[in-house]
PDB file of N, CA and C in Angstrom:
ATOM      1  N   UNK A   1     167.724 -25.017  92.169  1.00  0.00           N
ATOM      2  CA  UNK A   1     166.758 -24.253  91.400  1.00  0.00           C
ATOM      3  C   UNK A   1     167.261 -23.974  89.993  1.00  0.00           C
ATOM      4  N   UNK A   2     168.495 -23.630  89.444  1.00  0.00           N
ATOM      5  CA  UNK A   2     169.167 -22.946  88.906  1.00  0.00           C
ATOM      6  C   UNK A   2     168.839 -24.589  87.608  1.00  0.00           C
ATOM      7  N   UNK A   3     168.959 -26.007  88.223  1.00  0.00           N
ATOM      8  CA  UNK A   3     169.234 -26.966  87.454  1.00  0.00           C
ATOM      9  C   UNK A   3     167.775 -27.200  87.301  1.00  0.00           C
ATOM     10  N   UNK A   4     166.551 -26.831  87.828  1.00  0.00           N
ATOM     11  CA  UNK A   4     165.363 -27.601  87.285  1.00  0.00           C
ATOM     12  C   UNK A   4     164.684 -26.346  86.532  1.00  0.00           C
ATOM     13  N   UNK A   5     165.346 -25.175  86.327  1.00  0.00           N
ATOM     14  CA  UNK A   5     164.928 -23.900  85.382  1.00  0.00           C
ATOM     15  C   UNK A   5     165.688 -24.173  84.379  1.00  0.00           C
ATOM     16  N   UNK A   6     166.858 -24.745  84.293  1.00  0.00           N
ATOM     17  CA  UNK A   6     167.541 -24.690  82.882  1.00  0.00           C
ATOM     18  C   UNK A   6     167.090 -26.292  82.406  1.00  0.00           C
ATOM     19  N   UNK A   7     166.454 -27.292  83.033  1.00  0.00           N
ATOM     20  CA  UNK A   7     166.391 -28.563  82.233  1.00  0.00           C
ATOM     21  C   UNK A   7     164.723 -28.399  82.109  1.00  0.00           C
ATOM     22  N   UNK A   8     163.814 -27.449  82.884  1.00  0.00           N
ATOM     23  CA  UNK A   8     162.538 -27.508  82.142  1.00  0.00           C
ATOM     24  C   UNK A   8     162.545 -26.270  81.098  1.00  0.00           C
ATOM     25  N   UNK A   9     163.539 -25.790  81.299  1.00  0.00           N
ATOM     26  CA  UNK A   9     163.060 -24.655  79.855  1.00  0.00           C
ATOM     27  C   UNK A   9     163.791 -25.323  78.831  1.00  0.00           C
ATOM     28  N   UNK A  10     164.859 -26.250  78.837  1.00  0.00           N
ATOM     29  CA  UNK A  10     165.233 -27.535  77.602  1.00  0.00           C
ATOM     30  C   UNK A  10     164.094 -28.363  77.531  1.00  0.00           C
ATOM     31  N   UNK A  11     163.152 -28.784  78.369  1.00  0.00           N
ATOM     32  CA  UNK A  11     162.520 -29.783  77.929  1.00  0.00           C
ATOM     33  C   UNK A  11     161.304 -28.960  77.880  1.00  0.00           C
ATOM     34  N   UNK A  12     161.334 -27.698  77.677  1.00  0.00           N
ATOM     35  CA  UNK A  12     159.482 -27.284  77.713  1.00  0.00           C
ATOM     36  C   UNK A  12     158.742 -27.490  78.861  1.00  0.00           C
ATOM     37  N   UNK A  13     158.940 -28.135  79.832  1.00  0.00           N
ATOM     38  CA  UNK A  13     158.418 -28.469  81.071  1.00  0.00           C
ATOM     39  C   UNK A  13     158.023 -27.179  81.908  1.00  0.00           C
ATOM     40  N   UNK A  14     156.656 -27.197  82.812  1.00  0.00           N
ATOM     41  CA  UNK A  14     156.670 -26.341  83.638  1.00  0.00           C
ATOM     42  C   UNK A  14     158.126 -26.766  84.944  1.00  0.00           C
ATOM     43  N   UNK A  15     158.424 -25.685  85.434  1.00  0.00           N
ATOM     44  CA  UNK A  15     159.765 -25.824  86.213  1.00  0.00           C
ATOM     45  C   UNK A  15     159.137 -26.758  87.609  1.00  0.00           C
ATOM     46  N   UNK A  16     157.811 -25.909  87.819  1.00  0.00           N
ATOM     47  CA  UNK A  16     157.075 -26.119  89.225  1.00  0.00           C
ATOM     48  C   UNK A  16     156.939 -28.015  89.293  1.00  0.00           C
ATOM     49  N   UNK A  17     156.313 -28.418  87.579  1.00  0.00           N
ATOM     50  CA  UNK A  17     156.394 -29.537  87.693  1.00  0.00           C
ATOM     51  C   UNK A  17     157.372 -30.630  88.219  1.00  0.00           C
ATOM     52  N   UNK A  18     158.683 -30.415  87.420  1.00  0.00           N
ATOM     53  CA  UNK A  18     160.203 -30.810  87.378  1.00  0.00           C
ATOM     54  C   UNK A  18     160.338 -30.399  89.031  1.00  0.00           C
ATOM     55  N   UNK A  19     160.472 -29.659  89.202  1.00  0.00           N
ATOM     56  CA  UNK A  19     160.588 -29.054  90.901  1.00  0.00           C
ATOM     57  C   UNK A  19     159.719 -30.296  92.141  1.00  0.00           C
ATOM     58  N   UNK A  20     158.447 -30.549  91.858  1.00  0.00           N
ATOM     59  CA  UNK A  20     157.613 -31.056  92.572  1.00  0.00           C
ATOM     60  C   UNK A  20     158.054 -33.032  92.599  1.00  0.00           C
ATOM     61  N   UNK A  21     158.362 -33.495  91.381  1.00  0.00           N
ATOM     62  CA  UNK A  21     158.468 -34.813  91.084  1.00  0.00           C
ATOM     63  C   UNK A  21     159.399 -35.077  91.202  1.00  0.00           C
ATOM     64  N   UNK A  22     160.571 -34.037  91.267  1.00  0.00           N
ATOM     65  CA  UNK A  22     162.769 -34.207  92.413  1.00  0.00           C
ATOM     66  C   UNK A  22     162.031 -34.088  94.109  1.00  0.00           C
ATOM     67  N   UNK A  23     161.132 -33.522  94.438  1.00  0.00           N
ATOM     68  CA  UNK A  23     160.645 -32.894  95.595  1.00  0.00           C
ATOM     69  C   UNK A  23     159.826 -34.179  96.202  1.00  0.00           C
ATOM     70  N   UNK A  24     159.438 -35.004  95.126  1.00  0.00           N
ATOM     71  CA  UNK A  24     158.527 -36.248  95.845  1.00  0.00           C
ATOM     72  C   UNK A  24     159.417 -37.576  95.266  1.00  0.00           C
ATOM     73  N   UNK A  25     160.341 -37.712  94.607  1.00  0.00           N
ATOM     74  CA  UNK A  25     161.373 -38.863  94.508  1.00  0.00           C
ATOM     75  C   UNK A  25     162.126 -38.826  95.385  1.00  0.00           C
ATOM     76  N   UNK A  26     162.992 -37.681  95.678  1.00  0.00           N
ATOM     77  CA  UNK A  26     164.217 -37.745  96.512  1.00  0.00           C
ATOM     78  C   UNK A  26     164.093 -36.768  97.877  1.00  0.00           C
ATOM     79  N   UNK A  27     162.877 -35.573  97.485  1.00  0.00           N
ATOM     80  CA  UNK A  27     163.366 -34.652  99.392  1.00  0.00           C
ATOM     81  C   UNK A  27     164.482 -33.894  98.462  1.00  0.00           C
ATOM     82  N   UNK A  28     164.957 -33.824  97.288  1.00  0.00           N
ATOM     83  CA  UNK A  28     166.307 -32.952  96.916  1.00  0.00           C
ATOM     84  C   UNK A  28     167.385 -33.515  97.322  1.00  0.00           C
ATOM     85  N   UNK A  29     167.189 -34.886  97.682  1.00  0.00           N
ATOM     86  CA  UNK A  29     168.897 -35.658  98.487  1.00  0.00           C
ATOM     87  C   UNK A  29     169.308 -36.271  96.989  1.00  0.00           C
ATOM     88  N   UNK A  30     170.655 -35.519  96.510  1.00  0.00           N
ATOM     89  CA  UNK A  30     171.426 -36.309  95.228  1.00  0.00           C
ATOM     90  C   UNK A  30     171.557 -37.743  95.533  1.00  0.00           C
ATOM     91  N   UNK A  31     172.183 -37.960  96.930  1.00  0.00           N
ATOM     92  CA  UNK A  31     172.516 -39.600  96.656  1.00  0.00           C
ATOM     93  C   UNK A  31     171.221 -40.301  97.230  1.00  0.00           C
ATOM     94  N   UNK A  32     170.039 -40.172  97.086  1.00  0.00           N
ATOM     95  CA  UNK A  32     168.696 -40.749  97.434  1.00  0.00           C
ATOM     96  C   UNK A  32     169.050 -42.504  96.542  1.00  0.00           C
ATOM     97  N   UNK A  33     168.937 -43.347  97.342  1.00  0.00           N
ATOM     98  CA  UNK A  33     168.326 -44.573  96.775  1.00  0.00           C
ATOM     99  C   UNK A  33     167.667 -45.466  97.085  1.00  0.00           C
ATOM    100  N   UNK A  34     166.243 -45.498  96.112  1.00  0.00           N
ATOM    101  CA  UNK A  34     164.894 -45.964  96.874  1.00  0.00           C
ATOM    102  C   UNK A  34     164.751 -47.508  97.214  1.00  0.00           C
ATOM    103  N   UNK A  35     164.359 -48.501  97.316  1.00  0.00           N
ATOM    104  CA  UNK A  35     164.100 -50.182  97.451  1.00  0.00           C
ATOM    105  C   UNK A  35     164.248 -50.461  96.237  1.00  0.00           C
ATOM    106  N   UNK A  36     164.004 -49.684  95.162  1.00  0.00           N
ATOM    107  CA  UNK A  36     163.760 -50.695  94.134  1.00  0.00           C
ATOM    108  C   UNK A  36     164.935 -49.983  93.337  1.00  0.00           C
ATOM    109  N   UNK A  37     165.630 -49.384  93.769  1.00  0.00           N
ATOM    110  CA  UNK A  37     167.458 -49.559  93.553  1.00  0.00           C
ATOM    111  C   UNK A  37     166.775 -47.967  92.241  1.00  0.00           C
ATOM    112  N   UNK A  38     165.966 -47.178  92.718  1.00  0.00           N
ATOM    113  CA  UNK A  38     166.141 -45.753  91.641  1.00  0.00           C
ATOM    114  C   UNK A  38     167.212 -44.609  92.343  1.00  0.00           C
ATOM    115  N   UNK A  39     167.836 -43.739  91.573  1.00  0.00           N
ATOM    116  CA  UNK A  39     168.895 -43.385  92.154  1.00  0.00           C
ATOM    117  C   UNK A  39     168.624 -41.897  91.997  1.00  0.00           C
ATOM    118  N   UNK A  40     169.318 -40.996  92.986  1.00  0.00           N
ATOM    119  CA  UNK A  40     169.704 -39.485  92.340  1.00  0.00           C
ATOM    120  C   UNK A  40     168.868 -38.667  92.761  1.00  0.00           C
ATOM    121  N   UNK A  41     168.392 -37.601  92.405  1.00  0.00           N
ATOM    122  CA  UNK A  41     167.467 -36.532  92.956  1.00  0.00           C
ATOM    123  C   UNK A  41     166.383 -36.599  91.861  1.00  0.00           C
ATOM    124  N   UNK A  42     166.024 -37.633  90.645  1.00  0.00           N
ATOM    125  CA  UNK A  42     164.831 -37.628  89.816  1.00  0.00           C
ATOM    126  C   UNK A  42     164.570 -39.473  89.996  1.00  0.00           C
ATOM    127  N   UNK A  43     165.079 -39.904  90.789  1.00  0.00           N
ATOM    128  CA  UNK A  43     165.252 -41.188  91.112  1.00  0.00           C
ATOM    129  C   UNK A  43     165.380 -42.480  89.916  1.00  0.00           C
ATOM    130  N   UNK A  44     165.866 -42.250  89.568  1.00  0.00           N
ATOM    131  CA  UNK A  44     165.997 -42.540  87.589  1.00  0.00           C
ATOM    132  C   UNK A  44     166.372 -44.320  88.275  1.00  0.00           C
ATOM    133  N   UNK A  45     165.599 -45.626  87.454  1.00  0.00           N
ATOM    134  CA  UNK A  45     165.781 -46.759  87.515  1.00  0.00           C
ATOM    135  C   UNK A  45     167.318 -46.938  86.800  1.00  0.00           C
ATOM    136  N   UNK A  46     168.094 -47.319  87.138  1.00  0.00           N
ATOM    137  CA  UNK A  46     169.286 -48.190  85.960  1.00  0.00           C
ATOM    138  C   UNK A  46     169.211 -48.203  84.850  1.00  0.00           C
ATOM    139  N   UNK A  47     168.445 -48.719  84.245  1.00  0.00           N
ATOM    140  CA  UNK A  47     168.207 -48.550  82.625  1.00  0.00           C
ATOM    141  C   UNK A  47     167.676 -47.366  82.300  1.00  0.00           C
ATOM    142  N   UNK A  48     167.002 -46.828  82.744  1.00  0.00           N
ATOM    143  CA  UNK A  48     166.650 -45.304  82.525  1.00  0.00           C
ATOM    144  C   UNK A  48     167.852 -44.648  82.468  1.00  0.00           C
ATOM    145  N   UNK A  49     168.708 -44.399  83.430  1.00  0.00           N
ATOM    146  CA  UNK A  49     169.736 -43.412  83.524  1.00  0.00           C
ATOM    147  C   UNK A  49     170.802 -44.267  82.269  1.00  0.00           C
ATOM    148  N   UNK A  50     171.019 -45.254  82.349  1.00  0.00           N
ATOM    149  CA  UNK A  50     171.782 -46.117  80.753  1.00  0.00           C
ATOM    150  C   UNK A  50     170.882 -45.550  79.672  1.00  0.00           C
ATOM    151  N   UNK A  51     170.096 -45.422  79.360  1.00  0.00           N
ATOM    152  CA  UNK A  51     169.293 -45.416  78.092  1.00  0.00           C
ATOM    153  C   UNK A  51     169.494 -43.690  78.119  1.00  0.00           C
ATOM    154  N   UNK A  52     169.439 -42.874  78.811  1.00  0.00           N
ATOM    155  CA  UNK A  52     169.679 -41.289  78.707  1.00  0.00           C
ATOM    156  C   UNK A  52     171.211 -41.250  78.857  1.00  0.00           C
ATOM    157  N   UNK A  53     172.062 -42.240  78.883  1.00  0.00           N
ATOM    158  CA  UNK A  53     173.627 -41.747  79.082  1.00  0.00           C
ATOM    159  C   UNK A  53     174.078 -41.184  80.085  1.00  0.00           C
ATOM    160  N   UNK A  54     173.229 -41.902  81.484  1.00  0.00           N
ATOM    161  CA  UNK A  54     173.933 -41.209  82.565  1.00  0.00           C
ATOM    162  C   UNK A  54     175.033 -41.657  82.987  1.00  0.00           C
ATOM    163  N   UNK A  55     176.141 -41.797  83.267  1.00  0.00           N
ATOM    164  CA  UNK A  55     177.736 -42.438  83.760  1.00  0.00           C
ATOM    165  C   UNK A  55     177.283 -42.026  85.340  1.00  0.00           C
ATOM    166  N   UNK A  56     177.083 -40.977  85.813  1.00  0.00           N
ATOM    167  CA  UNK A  56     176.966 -41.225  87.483  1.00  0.00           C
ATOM    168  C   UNK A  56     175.696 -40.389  87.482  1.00  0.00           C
ATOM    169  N   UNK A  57     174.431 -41.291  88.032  1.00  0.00           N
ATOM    170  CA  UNK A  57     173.030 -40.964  88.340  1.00  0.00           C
ATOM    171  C   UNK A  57     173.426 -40.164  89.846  1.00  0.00           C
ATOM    172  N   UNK A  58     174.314 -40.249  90.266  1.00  0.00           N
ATOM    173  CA  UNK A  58     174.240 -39.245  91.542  1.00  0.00           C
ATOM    174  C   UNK A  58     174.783 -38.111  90.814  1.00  0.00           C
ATOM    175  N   UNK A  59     174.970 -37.551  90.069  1.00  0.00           N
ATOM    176  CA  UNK A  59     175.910 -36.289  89.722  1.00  0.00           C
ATOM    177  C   UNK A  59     174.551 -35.817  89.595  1.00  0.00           C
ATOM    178  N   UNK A  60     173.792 -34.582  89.934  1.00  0.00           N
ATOM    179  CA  UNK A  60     172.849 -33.578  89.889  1.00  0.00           C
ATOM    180  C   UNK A  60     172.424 -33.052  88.512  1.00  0.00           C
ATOM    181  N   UNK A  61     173.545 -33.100  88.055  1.00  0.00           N
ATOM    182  CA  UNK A  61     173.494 -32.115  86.353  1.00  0.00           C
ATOM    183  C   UNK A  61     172.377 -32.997  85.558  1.00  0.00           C
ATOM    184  N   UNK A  62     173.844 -34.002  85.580  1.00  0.00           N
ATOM    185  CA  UNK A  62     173.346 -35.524  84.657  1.00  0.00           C
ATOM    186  C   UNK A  62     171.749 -35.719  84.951  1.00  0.00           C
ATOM    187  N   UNK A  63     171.453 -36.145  86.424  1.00  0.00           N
ATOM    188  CA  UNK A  63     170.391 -36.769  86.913  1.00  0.00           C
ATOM    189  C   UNK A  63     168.955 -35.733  86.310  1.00  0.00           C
ATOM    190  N   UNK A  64     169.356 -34.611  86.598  1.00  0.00           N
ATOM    191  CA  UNK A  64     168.505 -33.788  86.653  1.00  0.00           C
ATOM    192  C   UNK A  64     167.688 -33.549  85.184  1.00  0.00           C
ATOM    193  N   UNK A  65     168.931 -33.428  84.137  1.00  0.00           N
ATOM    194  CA  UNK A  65     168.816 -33.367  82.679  1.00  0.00           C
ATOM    195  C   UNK A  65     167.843 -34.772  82.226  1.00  0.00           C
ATOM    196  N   UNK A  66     168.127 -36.456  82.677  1.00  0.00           N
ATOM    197  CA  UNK A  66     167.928 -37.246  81.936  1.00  0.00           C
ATOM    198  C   UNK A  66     166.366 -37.650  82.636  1.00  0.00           C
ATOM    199  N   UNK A  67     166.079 -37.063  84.193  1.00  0.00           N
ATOM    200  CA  UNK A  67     164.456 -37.107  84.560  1.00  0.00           C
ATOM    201  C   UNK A  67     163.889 -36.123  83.309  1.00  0.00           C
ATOM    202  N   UNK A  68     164.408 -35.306  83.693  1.00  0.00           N
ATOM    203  CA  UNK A  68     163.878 -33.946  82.700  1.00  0.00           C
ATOM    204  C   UNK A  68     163.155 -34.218  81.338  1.00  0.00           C
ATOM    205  N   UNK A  69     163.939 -34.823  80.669  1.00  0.00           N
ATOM    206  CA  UNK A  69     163.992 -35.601  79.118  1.00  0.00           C
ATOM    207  C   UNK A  69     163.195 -37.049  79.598  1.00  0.00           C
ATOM    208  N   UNK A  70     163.348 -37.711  80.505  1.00  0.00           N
ATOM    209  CA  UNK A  70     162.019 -39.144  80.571  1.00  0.00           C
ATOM    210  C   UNK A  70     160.575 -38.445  81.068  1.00  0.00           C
ATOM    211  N   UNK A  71     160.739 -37.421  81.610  1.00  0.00           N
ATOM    212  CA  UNK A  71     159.423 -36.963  81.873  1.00  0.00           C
ATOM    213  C   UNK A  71     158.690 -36.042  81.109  1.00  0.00           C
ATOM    214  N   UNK A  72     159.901 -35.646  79.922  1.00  0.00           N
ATOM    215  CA  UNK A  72     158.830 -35.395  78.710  1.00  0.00           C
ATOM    216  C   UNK A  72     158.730 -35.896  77.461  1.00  0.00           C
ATOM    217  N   UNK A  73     159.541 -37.663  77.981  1.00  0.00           N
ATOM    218  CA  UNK A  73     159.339 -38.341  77.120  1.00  0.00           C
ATOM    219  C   UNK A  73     157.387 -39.134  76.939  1.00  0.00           C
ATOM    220  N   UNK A  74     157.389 -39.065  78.645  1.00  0.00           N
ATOM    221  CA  UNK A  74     156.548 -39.262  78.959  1.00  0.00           C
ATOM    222  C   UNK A  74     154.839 -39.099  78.825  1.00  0.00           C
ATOM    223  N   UNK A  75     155.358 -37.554  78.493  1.00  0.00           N
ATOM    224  CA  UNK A  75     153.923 -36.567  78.468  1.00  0.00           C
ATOM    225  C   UNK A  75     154.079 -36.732  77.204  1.00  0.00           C
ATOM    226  N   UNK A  76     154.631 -36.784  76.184  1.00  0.00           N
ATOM    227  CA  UNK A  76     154.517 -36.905  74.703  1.00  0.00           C
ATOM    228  C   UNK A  76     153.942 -38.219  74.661  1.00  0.00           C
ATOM    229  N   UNK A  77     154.217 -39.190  75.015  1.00  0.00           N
ATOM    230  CA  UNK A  77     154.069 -40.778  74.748  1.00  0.00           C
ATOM    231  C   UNK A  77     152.538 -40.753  75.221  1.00  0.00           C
ATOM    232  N   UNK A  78     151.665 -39.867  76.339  1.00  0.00           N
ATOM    233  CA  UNK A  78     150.864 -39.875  77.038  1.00  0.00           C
ATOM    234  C   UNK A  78     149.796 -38.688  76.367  1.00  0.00           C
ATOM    235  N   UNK A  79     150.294 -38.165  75.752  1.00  0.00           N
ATOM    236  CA  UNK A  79     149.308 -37.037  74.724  1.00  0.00           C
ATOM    237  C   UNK A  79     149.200 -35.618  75.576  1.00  0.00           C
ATOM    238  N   UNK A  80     150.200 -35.881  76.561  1.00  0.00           N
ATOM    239  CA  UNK A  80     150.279 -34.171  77.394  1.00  0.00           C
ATOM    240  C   UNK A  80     149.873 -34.185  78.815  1.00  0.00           C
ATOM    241  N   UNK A  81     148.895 -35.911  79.346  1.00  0.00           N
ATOM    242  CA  UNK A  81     148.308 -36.205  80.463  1.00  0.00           C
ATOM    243  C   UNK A  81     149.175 -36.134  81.537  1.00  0.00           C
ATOM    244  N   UNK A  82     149.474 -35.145  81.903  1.00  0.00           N
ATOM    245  CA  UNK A  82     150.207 -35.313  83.032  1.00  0.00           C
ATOM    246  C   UNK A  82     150.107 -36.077  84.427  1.00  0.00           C
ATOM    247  N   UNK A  83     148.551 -36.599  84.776  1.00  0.00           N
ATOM    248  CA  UNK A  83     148.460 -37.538  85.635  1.00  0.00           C
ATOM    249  C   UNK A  83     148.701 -38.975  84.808  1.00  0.00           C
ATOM    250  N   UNK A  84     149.017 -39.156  83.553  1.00  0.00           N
ATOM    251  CA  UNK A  84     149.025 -40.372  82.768  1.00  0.00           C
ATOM    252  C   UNK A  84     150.909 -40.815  83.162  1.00  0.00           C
ATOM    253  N   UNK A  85     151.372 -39.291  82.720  1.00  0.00           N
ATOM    254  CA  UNK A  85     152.689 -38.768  82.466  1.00  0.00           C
ATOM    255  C   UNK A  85     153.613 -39.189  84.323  1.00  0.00           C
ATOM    256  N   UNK A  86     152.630 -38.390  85.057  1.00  0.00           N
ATOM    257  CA  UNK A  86     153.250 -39.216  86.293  1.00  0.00           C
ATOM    258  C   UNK A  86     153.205 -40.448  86.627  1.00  0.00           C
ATOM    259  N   UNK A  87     151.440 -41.179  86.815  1.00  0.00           N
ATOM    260  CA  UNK A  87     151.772 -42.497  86.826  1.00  0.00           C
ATOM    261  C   UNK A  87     152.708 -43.378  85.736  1.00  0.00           C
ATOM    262  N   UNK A  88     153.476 -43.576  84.817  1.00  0.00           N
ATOM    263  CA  UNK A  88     154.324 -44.111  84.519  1.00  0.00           C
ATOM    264  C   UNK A  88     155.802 -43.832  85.038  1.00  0.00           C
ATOM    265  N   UNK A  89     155.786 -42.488  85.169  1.00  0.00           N
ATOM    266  CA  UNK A  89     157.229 -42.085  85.856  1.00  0.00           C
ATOM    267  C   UNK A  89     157.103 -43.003  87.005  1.00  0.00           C
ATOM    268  N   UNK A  90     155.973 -42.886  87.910  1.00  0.00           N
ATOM    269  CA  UNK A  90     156.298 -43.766  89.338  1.00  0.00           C
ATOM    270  C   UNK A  90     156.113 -45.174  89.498  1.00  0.00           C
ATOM    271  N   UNK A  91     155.143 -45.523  88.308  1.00  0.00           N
ATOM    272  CA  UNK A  91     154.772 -47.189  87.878  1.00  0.00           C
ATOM    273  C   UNK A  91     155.311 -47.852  87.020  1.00  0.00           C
ATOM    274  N   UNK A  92     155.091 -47.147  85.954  1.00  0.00           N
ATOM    275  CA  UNK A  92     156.112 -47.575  84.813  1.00  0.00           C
ATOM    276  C   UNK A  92     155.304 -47.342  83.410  1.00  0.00           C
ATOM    277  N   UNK A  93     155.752 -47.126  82.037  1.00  0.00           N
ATOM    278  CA  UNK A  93     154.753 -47.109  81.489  1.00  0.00           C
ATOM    279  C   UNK A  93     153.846 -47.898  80.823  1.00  0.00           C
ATOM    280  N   UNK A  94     154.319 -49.608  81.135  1.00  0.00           N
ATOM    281  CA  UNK A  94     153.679 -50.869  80.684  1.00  0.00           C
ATOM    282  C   UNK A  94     152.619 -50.690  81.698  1.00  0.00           C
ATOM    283  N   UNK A  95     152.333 -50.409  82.895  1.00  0.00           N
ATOM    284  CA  UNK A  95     151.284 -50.945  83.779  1.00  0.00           C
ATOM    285  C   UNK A  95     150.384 -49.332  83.348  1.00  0.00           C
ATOM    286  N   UNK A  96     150.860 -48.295  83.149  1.00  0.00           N
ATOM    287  CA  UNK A  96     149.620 -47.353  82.229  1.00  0.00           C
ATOM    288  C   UNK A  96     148.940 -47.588  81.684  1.00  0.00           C
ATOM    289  N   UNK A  97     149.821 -48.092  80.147  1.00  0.00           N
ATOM    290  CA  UNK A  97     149.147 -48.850  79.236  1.00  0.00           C
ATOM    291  C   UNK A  97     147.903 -49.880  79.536  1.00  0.00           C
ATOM    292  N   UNK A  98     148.670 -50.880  80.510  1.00  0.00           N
ATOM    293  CA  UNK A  98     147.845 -52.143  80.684  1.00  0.00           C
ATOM    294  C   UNK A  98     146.667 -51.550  81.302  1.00  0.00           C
ATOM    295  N   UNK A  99     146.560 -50.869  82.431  1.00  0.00           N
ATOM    296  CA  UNK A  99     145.436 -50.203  82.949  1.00  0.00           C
ATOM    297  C   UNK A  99     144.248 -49.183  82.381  1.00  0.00           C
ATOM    298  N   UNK A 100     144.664 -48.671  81.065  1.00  0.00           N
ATOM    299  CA  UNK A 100     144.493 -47.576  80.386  1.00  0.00           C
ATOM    300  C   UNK A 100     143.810 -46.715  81.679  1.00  0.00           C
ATOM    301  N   UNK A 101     144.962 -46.026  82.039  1.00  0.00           N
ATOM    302  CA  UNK A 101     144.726 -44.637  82.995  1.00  0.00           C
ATOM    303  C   UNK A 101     146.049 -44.914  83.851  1.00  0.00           C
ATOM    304  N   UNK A 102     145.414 -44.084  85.356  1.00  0.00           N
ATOM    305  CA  UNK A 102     146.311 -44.080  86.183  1.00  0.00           C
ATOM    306  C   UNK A 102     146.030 -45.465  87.330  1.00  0.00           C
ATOM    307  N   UNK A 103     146.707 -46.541  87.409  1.00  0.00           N
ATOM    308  CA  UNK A 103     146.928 -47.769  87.453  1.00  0.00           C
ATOM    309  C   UNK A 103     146.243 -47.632  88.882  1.00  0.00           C
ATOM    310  N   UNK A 104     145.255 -48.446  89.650  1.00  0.00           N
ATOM    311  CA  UNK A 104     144.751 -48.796  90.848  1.00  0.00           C
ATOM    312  C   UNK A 104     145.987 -49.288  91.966  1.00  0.00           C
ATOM    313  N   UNK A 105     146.786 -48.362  91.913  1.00  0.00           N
ATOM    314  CA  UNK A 105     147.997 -48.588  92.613  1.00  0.00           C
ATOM    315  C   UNK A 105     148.093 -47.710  93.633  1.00  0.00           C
ATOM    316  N   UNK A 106     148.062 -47.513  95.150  1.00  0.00           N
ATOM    317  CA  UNK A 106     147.727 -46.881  96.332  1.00  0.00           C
ATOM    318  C   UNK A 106     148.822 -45.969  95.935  1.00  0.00           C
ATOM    319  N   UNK A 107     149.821 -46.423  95.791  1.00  0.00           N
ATOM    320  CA  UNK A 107     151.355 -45.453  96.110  1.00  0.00           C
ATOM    321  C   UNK A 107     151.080 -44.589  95.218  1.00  0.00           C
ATOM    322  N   UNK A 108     150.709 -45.280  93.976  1.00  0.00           N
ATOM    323  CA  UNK A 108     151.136 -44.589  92.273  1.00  0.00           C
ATOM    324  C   UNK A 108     150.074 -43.355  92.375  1.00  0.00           C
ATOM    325  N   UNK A 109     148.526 -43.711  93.079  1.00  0.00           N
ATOM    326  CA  UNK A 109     147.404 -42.748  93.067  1.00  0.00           C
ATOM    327  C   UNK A 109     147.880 -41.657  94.228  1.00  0.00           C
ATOM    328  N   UNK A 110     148.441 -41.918  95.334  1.00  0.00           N
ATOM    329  CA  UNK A 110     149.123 -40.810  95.882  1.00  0.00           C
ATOM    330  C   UNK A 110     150.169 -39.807  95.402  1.00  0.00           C
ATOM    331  N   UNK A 111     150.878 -40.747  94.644  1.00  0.00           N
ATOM    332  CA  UNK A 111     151.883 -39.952  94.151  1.00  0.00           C
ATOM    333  C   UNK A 111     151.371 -38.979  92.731  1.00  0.00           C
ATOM    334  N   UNK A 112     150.186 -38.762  92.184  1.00  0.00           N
ATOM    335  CA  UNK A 112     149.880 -38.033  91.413  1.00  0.00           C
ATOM    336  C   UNK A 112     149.357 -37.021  91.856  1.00  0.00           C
ATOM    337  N   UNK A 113     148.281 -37.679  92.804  1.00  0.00           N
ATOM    338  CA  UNK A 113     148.000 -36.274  93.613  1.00  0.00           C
ATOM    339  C   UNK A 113     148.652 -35.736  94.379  1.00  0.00           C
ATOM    340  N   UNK A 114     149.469 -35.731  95.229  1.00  0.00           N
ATOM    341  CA  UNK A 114     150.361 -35.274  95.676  1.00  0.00           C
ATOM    342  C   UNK A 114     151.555 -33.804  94.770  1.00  0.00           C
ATOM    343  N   UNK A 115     151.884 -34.362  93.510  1.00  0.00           N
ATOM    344  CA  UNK A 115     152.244 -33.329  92.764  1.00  0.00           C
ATOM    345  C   UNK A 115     151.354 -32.630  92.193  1.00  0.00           C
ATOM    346  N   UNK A 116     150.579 -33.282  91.311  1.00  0.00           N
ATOM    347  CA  UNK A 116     149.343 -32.161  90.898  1.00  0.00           C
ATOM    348  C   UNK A 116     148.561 -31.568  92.140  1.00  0.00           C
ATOM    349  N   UNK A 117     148.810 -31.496  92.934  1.00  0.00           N
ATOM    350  CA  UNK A 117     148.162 -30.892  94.207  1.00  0.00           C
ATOM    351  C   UNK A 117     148.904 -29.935  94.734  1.00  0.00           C
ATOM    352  N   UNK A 118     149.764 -29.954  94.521  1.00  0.00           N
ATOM    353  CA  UNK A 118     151.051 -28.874  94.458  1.00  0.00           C
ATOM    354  C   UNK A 118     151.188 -27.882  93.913  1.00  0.00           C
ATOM    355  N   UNK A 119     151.128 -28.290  92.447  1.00  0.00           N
ATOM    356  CA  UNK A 119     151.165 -27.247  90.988  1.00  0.00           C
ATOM    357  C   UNK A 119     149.866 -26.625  90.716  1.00  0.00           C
ATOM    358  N   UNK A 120     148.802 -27.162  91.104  1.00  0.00           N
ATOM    359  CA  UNK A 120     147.773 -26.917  90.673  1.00  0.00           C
ATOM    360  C   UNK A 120     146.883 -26.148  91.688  1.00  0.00           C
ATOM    361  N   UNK A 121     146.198 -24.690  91.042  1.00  0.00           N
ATOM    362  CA  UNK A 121     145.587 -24.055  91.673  1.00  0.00           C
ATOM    363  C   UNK A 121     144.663 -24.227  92.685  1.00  0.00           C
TER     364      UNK A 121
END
């Protein structure tokens, strides 16, 4: 708790958000690693965690800080859309783009609602 209150009040993020999208990548397991080789408790791809300077995507701090910072790299790149903002976190943000919206992707459309269903009243 202590790490997704101090990396969403660095990134401006609601906490609940940051809280919900560690909560649907990993279950909160640090050494989580999914099929398609994402790592950590924000499940950060390889080049993601390289491109934020992570040295060990399992270390919590690290992991936690560099989702933190791609997921509001995200909502900036996305104009604040947070269902735009998730489907790229879980799709990527070329297939956003290409789709303009949230991509006809079973997993990707669960996985938005699923957090915004969470956070949201």
């Amino acid at each position: 708790e202590a790490l997704i209150d101090e990396n969403a009040r660095r990134e401006a993020l609601k906490p609940e958000l940051l809280r919900e999208v560690m909560r649907k990548e990993s279950g909160f397991r640090p050494c989580a690693i999914s099929r398609a080789g994402a790592l950590g408790l924000m499940q950060l791809m390889p080049a993601t965690a390289e491109q934020y300077h992570v040295t060990d995507a399992f270390d919590p701090k690290q992991n936690t800080a560099a989702g933190a910072r791609f997921l509001k790299s995200l909502l900036e790149r996305f104009g604040g859309d947070a269902s735009l903002a998730l489907s790229a976190y879980n799709a990527g943000p070329g297939r956003v783009e290409e789709a303009g919206g949230v991509p006809a992707i079973p997993e990707t459309r669960d996985y938005v609602a699923s957090i915004l269903g969470a956070i949201l009243p």
